[in-house]
Each structure stands twice: as structure tokens, then as C-alpha cells.
Protein backbone atom coordinates (compact mmCIF):
# COMPACT_ATOMS: atom_id res chain seq x y z
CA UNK A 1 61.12 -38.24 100.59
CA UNK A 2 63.97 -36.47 99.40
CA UNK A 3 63.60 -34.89 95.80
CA UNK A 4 66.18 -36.22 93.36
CA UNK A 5 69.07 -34.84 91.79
CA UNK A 6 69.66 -33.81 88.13
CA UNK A 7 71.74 -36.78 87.26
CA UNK A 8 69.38 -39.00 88.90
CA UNK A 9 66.05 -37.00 87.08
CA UNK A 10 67.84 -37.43 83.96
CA UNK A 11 69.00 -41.20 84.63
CA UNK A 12 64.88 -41.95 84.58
CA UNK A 13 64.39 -39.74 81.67
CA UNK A 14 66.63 -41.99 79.66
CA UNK A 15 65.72 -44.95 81.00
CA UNK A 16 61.76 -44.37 79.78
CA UNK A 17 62.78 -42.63 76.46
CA UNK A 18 65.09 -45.49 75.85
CA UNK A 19 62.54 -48.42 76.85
CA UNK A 20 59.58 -46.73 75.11
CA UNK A 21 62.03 -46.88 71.62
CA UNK A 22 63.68 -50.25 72.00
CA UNK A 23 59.86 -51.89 73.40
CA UNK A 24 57.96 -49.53 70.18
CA UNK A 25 61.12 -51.04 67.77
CA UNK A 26 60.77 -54.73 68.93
CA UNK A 27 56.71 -55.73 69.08
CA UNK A 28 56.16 -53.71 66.27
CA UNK A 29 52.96 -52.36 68.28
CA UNK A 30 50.29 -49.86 65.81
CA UNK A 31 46.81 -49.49 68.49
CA UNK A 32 46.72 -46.71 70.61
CA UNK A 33 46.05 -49.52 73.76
CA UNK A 34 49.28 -51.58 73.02
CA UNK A 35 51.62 -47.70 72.51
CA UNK A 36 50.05 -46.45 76.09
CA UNK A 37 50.66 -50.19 77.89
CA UNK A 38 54.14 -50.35 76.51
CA UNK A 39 54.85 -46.13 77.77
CA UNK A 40 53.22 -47.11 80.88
CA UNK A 41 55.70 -49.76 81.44
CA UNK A 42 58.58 -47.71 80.17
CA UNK A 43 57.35 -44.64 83.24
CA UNK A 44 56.80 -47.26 85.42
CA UNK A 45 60.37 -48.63 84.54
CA UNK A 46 62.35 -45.06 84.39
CA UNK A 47 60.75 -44.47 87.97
CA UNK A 48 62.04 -47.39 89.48
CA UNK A 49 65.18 -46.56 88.32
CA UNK A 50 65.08 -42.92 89.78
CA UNK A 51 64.25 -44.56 93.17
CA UNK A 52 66.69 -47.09 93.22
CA UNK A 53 69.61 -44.29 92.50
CA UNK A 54 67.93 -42.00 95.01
CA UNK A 55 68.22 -44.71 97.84
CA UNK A 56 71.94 -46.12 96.72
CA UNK A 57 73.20 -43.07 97.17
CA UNK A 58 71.37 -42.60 100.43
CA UNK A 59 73.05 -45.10 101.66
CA UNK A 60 76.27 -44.24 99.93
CA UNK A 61 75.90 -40.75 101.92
CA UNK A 62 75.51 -42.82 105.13
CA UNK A 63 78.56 -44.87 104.57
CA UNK A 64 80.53 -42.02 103.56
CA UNK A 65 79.21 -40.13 107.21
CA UNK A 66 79.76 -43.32 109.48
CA UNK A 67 83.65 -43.29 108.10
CA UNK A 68 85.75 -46.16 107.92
CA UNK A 69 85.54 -49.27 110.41
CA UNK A 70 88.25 -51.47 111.66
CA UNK A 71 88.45 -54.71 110.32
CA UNK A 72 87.43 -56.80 113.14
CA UNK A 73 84.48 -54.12 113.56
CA UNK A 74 85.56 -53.31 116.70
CA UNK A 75 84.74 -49.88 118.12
CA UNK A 76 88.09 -47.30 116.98
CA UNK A 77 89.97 -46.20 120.59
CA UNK A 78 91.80 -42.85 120.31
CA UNK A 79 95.43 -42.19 121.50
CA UNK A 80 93.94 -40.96 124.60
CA UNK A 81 91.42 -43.67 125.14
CA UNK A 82 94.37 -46.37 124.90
CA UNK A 83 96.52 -43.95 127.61
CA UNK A 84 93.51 -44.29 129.74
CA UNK A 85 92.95 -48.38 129.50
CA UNK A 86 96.93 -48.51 130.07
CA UNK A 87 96.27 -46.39 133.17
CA UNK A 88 93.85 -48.16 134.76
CA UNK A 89 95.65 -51.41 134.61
CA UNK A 90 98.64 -49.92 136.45
């Protein structure tokens, strides 16, 4: 598995700082059991996140490499492939 970029590193990093504040800020949680359950969800959470962004732009990158299809899908035919189907039905 590809290792991910900085934007996409920091992108989790957010996300689990982010959800660790707003879920610490809303249930008002003071054991040491609920903090760790509520981080673990938050890592679980900003991981997720990283892989998700890792495999849209995998598949960004493989749109991007295929290039551009025609609209009815079919296959794209060159100047010199057409000259050569012209040809043949002489």
C-alpha cells in the first residue's frame, strides 16, 4: 500500500484532533475509560479518512492516465486508422 501524502497525513491529523475536541466538548466525558474510547474513535475516524483520500485519488490518478473517452464509449480511431477503414472499403 502506497504511503500517503502530506496533505492527506495532515487531512487525518485534523480530522482526529478535531473529533477528539468536538466528541471531549459535547459528552462532557471526566474517566480515563470514556477520554481513551472517545480518542480511539477519533484515530479510528482520522484513519478512515486518510484511506479514503489515499484511494480517491488513486483512482483520480487512473482517470487522469486512461485520458478522456468518447461519448458513446467507443474505442478513439486516429487519422490514420480512419484512412485505413476508408481503404479497405474501396
Amino acid at each position: 500500500m502506497p504511503r500517503p501524502s502530506v496533505a492527506q497525513a495532515c487531512l487525518g491529523s485534523f480530522t482526529v484532533v478535531a473529533t477528539t475536541v468536538a466528541l471531549l466538548a459535547v459528552s462532557g466525558a471526566s474517566g480515563v475509560l470514556a477520554v481513551v474510547v472517545l480518542v480511539g474513535f477519533a484515530l479510528a475516524l482520522g484513519t478512515v479518512v486518510t484511506v479514503l483520500s489515499m484511494s480517491a485519488a488513486a483512482a483520480r490518478a487512473a482517470t487522469v492516465a486512461s485520458g478522456p473517452a468518447d461519448p458513446a464509449g467507443a474505442p478513439r480511431r486516429t487519422a490514420a486508422a480512419a484512412g485505413h477503414a476508408y481503404a479497405r472499403q474501396r
